[in-house]
Protein backbone atom coordinates (compact mmCIF):
# COMPACT_ATOMS: atom_id res chain seq x y z
CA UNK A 1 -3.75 6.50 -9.16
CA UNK A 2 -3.78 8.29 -5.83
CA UNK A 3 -0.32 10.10 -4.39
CA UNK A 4 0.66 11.89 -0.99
CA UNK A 5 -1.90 14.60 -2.55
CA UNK A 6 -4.98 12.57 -1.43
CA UNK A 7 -3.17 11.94 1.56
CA UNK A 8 -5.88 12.76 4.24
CA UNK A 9 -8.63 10.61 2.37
CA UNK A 10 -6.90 7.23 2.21
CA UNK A 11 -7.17 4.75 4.84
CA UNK A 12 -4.45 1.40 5.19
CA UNK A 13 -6.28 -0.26 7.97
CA UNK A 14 -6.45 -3.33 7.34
CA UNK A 15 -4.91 -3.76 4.04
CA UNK A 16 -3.52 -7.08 3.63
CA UNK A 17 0.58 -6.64 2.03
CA UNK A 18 1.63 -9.59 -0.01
CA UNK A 19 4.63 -8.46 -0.86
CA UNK A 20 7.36 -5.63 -0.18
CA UNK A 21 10.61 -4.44 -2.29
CA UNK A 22 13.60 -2.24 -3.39
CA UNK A 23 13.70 -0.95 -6.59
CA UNK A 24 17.42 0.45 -7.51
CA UNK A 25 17.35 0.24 -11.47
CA UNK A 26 13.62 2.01 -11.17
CA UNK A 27 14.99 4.61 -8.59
CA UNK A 28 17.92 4.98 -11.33
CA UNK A 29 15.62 5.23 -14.24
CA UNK A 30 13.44 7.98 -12.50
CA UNK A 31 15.75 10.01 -10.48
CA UNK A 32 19.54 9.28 -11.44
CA UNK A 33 19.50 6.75 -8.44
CA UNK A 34 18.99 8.92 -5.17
CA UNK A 35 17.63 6.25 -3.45
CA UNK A 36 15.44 3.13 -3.98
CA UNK A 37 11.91 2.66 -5.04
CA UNK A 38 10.47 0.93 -1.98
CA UNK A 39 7.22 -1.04 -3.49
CA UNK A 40 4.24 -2.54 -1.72
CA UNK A 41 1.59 -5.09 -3.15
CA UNK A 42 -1.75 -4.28 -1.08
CA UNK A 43 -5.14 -5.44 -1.24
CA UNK A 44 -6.81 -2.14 -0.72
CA UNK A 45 -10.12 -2.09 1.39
CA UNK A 46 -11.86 0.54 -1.41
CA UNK A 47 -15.12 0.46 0.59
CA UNK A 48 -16.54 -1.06 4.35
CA UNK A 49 -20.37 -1.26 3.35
CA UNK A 50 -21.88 -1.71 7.04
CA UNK A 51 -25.13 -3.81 6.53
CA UNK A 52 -27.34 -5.23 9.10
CA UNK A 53 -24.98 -8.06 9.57
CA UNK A 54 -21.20 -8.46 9.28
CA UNK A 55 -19.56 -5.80 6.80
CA UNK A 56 -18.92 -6.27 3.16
CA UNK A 57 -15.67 -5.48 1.27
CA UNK A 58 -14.84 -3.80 -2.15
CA UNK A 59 -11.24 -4.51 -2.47
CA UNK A 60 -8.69 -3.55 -4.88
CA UNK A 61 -5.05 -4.74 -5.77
CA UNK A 62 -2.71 -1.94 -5.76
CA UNK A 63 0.95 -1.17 -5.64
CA UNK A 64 2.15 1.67 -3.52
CA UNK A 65 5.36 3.15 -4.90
CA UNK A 66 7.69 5.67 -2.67
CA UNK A 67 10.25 7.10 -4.76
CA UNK A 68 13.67 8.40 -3.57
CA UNK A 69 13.36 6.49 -0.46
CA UNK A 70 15.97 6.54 2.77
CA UNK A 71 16.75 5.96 5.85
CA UNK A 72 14.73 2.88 5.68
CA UNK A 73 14.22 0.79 8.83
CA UNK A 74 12.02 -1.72 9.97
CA UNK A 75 11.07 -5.06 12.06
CA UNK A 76 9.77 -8.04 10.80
CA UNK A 77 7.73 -10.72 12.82
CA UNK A 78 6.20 -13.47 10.66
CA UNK A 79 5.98 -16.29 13.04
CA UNK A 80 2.43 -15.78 14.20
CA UNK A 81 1.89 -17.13 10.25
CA UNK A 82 -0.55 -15.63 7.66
CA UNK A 83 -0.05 -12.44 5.59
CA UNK A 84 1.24 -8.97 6.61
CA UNK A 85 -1.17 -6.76 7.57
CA UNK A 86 -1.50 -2.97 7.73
CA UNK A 87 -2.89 -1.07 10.74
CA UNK A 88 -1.97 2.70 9.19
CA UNK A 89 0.29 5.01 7.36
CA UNK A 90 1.82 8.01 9.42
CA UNK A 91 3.23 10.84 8.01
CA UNK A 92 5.19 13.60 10.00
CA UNK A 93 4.15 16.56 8.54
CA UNK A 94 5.17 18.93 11.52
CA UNK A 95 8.81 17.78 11.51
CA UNK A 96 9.52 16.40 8.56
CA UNK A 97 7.31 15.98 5.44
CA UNK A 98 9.51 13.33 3.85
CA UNK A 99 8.74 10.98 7.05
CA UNK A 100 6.85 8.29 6.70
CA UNK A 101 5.90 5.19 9.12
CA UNK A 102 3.62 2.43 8.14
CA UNK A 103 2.24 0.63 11.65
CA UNK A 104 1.25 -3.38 10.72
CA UNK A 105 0.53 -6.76 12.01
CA UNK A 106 3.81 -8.11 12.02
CA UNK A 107 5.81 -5.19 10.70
CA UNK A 108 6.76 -2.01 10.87
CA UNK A 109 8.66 0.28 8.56
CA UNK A 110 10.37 3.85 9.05
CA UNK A 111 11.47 5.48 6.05
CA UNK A 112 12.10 8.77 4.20
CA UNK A 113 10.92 9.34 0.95
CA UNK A 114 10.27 11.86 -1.23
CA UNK A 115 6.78 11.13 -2.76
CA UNK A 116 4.34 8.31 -2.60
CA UNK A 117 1.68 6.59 -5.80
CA UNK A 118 -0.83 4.02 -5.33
CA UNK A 119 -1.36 2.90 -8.37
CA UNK A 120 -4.79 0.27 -8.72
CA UNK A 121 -4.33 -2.85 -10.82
CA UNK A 122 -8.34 -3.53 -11.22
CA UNK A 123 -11.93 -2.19 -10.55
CA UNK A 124 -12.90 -2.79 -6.81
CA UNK A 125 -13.95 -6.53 -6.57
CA UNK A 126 -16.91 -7.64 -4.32
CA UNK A 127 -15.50 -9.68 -2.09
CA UNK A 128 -18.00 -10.39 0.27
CA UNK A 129 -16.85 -10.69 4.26
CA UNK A 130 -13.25 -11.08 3.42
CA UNK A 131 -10.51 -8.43 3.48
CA UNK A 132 -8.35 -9.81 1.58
CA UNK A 133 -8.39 -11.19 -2.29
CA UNK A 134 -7.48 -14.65 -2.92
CA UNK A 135 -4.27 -15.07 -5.57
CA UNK A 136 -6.24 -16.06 -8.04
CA UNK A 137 -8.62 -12.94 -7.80
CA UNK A 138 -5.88 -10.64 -7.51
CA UNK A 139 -3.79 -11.99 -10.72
CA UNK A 140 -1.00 -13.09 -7.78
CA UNK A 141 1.92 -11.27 -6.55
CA UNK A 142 2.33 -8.09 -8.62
CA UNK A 143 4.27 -4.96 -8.50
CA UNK A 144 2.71 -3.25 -11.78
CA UNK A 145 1.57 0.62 -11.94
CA UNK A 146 -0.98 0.93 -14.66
CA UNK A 147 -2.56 4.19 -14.30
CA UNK A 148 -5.89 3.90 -16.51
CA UNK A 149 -8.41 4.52 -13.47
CA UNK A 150 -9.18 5.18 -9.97
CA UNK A 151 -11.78 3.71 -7.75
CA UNK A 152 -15.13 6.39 -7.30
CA UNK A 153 -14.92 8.12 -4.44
CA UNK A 154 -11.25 9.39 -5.46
């Protein structure tokens, strides 16, 4: 599990989102309901392995978890087809710590929040040339936080 801690070492580019949502009975359970758990489920690009050809992927399935989330704002563009993808994560740590942005293909959200988890749902999986994880490979949509492990390199 990584949080806003390891911050400056995680990368989103390119992490494919298969699904986003509110959480108002988890916000409730964790913080007497000052605002909504806003959940993601990523395929996380662990490692880009640069060989002599095209570069290979370890990907993980993860859930990102902001807790105590507001002012939550966003677009939504879905017509080009295929999944959600994300460019980056911004924080504004010279203004406002609690501000977060995440820049995608297709989306963009604006929120505050109070703190962030990424929580991985396997080992990195080999996936060859391909970014993202097929459903099956992934164990389908999911919005579990087990917290046994993190990938190396963490």
């Amino acid at each position: 599990m990584w949080t806003e801690d390891d911050f400056e070492v995680m990368g989103w580019h390119d992490a494919t989102v298969h699904a986003i949502a509110l959480d108002w009975d988890r916000a409730e359970a964790a913080n007497g309901g000052q605002g909504a758990s806003l959940m993601l489920d990523i395929d996380y690009i662990v490692s880009w392995i640069h060989t002599d050809g095209p570069y290979r992927f370890e990907v993980a399935p993860a859930t990102i978890v902001f807790e105590d989330v507001w002012y939550l704002t966003g677009d939504l563009d879905a017509t080009a087809g295929g999944p959600l993808q994300l460019l980056d994560l911004h924080r504004d740590t010279s203004d406002d710590p609690a501000a977060w942005d995440f820049d995608g293909v297709g989306f963009a959200l604006e929120f505050r929040a109070r703190s962030f988890r990424q929580h991985f749902r396997s080992q990195p999986i080999a996936n060859g040339e391909r970014q993202t994880l097929s459903s099956a490979r992934r164990g389908g949509p999911s919005f579990a936080t087990p917290i046994a492990f993190a990938p190396s390199g963490a």
